[in-house]
N, C-alpha and C. Protein backbone atom coordinates (compact mmCIF):
# COMPACT_ATOMS: atom_id res chain seq x y z
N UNK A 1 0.84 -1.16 0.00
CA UNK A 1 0.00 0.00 0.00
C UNK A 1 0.90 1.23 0.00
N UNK A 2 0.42 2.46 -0.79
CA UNK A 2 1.24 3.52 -1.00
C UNK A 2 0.58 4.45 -0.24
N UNK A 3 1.19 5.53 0.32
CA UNK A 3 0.09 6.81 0.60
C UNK A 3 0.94 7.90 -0.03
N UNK A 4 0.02 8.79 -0.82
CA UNK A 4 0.94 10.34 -1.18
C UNK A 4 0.12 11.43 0.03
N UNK A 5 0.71 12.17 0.25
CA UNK A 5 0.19 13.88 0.82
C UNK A 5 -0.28 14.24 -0.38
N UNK A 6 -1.13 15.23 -0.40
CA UNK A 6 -1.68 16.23 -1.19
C UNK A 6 -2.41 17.68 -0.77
N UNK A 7 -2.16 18.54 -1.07
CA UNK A 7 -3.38 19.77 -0.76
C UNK A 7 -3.91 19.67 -2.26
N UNK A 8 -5.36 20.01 -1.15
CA UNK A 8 -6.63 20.54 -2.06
C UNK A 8 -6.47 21.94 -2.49
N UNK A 9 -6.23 21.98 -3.69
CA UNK A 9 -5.97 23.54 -4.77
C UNK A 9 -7.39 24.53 -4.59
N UNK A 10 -7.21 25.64 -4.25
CA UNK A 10 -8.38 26.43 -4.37
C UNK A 10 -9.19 26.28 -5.34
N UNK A 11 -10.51 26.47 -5.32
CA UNK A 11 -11.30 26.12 -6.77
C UNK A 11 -10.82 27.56 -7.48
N UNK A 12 -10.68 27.47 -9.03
CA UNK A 12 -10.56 28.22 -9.60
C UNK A 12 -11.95 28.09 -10.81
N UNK A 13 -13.22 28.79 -10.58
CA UNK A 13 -14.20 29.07 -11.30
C UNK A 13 -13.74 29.18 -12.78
N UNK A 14 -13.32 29.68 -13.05
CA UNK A 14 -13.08 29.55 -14.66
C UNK A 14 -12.46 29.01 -15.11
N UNK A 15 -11.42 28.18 -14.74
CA UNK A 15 -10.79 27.34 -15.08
C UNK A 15 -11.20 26.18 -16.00
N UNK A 16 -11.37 26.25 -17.06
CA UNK A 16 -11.61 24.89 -18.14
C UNK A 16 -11.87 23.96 -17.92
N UNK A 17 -12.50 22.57 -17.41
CA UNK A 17 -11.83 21.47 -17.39
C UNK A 17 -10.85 20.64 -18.00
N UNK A 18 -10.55 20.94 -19.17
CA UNK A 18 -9.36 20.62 -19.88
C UNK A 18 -9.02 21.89 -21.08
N UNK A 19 -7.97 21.62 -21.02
CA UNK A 19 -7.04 22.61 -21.67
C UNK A 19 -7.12 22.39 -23.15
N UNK A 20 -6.97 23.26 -24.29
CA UNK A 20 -6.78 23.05 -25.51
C UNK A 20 -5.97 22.22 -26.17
N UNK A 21 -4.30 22.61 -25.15
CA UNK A 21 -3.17 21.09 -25.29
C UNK A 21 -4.00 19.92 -24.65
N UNK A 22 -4.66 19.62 -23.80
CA UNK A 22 -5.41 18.44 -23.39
C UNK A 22 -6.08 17.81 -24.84
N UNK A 23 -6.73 18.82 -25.36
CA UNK A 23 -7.80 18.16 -26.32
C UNK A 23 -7.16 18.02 -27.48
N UNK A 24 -5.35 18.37 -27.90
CA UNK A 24 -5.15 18.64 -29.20
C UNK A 24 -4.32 17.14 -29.85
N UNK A 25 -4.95 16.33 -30.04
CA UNK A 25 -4.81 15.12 -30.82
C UNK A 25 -3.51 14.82 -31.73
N UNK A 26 -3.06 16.35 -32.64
CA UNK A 26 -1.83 16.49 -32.67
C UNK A 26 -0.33 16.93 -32.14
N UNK A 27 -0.49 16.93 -30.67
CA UNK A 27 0.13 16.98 -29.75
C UNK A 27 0.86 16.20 -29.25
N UNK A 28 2.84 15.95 -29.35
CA UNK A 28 2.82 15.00 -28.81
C UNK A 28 2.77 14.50 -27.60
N UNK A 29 2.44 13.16 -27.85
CA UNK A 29 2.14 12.49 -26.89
C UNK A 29 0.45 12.71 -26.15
N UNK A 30 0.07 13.17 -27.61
CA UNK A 30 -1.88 12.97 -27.10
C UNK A 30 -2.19 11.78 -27.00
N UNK A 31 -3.63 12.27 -26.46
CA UNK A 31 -4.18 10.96 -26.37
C UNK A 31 -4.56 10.71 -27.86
N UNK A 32 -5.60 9.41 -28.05
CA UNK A 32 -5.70 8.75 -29.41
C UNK A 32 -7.52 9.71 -29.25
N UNK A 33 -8.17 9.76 -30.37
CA UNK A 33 -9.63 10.30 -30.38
C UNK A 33 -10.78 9.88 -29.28
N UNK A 34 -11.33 10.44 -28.34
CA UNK A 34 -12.21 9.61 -27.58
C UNK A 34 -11.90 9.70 -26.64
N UNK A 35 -10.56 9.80 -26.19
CA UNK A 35 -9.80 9.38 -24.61
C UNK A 35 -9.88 10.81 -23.82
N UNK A 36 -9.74 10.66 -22.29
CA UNK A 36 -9.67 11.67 -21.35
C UNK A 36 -8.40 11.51 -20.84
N UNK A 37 -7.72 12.65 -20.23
CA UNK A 37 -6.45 13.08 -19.84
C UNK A 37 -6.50 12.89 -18.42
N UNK A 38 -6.07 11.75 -17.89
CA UNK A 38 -6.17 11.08 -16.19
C UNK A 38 -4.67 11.85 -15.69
N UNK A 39 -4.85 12.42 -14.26
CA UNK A 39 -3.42 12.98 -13.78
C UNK A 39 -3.40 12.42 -12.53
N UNK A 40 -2.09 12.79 -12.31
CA UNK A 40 -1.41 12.79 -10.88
C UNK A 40 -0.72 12.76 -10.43
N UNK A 41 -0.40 13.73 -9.37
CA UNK A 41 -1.56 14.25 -8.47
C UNK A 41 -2.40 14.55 -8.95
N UNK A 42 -3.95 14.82 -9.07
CA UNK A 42 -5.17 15.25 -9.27
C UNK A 42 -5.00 16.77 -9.72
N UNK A 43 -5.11 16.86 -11.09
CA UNK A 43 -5.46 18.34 -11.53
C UNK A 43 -6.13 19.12 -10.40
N UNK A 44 -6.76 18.95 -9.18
CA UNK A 44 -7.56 19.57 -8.37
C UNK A 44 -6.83 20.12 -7.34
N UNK A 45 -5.22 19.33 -6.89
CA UNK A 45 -4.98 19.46 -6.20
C UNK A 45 -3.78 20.31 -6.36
N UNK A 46 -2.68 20.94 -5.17
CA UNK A 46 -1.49 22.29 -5.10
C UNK A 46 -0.83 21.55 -5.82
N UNK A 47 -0.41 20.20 -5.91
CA UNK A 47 0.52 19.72 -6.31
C UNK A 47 0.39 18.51 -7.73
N UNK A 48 -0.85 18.62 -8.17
CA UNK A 48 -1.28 18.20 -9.89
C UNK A 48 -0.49 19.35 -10.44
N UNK A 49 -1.60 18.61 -11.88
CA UNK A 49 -1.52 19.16 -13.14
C UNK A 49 -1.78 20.98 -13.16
N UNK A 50 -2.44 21.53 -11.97
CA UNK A 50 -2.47 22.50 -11.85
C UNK A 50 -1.50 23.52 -10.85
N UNK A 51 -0.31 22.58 -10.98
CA UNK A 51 0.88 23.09 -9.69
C UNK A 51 1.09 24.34 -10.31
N UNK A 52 1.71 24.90 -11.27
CA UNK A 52 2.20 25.66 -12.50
C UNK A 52 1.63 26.87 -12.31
N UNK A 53 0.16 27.14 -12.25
CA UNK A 53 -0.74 28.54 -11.65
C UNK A 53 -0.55 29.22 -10.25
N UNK A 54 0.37 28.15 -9.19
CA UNK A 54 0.70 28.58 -7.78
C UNK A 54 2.00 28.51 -7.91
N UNK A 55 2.62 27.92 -8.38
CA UNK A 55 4.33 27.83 -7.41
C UNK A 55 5.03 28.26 -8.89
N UNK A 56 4.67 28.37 -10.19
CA UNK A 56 5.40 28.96 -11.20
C UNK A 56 5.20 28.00 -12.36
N UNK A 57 5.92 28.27 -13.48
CA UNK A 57 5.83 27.63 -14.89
C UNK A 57 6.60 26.45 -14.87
N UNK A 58 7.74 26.15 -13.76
CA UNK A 58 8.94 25.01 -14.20
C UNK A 58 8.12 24.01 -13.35
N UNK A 59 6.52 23.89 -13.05
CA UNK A 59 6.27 22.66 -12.57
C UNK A 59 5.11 22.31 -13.83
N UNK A 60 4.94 23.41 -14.79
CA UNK A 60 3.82 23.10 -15.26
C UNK A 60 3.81 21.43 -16.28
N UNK A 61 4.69 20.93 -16.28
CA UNK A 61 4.46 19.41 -16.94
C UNK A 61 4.43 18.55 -16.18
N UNK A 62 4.72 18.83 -14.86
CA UNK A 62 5.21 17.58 -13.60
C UNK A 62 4.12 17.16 -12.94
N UNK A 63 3.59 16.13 -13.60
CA UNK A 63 2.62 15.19 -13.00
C UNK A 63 2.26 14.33 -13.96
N UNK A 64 1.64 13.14 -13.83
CA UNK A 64 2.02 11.75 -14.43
C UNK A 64 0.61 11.91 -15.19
N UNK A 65 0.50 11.21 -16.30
CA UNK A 65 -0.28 11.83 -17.33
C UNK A 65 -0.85 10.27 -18.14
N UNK A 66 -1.70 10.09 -18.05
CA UNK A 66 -2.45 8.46 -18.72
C UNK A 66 -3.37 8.90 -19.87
N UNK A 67 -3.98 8.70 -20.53
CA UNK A 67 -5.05 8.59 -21.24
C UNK A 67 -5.47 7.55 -21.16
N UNK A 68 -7.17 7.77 -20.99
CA UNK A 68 -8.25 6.76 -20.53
C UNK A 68 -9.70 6.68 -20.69
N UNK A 69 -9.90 5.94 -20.52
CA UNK A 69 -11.96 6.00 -20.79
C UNK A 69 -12.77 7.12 -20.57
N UNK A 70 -12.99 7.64 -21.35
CA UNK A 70 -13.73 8.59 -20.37
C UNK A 70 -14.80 8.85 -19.76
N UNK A 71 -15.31 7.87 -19.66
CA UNK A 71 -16.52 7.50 -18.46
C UNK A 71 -16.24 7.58 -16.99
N UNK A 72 -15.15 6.25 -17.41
CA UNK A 72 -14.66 6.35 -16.34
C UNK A 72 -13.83 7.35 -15.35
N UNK A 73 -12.83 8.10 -16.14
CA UNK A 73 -12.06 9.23 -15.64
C UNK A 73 -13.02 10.30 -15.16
N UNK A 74 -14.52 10.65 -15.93
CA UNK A 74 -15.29 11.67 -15.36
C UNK A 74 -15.93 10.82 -14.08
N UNK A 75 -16.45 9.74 -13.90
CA UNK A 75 -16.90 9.07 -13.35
C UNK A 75 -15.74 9.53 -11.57
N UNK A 76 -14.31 8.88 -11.49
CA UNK A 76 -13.52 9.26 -10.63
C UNK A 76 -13.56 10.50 -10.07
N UNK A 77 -13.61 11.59 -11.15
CA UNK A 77 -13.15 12.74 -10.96
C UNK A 77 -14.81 13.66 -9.98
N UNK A 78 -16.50 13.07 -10.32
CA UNK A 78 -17.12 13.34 -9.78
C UNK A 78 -16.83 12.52 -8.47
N UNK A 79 -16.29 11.46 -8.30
CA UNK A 79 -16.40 10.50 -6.91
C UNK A 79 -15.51 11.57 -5.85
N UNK A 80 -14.29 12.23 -6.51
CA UNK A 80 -13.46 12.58 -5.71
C UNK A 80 -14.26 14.15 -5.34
N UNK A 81 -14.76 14.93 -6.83
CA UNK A 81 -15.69 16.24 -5.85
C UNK A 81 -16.24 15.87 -4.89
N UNK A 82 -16.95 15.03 -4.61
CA UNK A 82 -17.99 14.55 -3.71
C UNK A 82 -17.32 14.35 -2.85
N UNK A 83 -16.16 13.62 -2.49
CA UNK A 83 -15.06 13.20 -1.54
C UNK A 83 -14.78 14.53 -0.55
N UNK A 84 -14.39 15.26 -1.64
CA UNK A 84 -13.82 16.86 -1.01
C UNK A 84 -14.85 17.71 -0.03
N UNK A 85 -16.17 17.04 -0.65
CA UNK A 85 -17.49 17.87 -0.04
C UNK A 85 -17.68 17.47 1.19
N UNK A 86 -18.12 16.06 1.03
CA UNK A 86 -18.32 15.01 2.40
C UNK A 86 -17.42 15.08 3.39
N UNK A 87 -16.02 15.41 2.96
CA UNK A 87 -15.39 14.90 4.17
C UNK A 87 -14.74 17.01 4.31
N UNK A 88 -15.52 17.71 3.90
CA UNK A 88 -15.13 19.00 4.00
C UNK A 88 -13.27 19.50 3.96
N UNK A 89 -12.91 18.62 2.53
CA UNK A 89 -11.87 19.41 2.63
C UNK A 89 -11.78 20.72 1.85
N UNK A 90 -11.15 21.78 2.68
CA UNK A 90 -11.43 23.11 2.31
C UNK A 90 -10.01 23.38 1.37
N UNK A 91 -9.68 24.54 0.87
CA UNK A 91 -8.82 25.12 0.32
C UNK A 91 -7.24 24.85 0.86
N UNK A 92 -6.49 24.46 0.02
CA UNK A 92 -5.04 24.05 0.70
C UNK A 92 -4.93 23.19 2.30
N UNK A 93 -5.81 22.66 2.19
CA UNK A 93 -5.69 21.58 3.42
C UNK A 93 -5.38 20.72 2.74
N UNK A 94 -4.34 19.71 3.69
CA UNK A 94 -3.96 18.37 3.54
C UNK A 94 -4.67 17.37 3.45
N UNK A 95 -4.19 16.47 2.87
CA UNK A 95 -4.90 15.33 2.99
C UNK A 95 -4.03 14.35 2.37
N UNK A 96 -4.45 12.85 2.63
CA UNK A 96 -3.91 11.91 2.22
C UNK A 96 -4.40 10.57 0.91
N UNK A 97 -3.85 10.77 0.11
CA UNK A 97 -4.61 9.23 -0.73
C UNK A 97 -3.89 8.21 -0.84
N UNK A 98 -4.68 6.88 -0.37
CA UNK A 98 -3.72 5.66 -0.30
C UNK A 98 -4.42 5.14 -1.33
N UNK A 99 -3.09 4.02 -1.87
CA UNK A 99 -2.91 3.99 -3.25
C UNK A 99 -3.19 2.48 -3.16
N UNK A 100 -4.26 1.22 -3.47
CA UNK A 100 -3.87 0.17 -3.16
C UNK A 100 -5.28 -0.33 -2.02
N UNK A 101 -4.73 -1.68 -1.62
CA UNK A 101 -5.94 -1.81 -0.43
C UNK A 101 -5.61 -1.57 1.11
């Protein structure tokens, strides 16, 4: 079993859900037609795909990057809003995700 730290990233309201490089097919290393852009750390969080808007530009590629179903990836990504709600994590608070059983 793994555990990472993480903070929860302030919501940023306008923020896209995915980016134009996310969606651009001729990009390398896009995804193939159809697929969603899975991260992590969690685009949501200080230290995702969205590190780059807080701590500067030399983190903006650093986080691990899959392409995947996208049912499923929206599917996760509502489980984890809900996560954040329920268990009230607020803005730059810690928290932990274990990785595994």
């Amino acid at each position: 079993m793994q555990h990472s730290n993480c903070a929860a990233a302030p919501v940023i309201p306008d923020r896209p859900t995915a980016s134009a490089e996310d969606r651009d097919e001729n990009a390398p290393g896009a995804p193939a037609a159809g697929s969603d852009r899975d991260e992590y750390p969690f685009r949501s969080t200080a230290q995702g795909a969205a590190r780059h808007l807080y701590e500067g530009d030399e983190y903006e590629n650093d986080s691990s990057v899959r392409y995947v179903d996208p049912a499923e990836n929206q599917e996760a990504g509502h489980r984890l809003g809900a996560r954040y709600r329920t268990d009230r994590i607020l803005d730059w608070e810690a928290f932990t995700v274990t990785i595994g059983d």
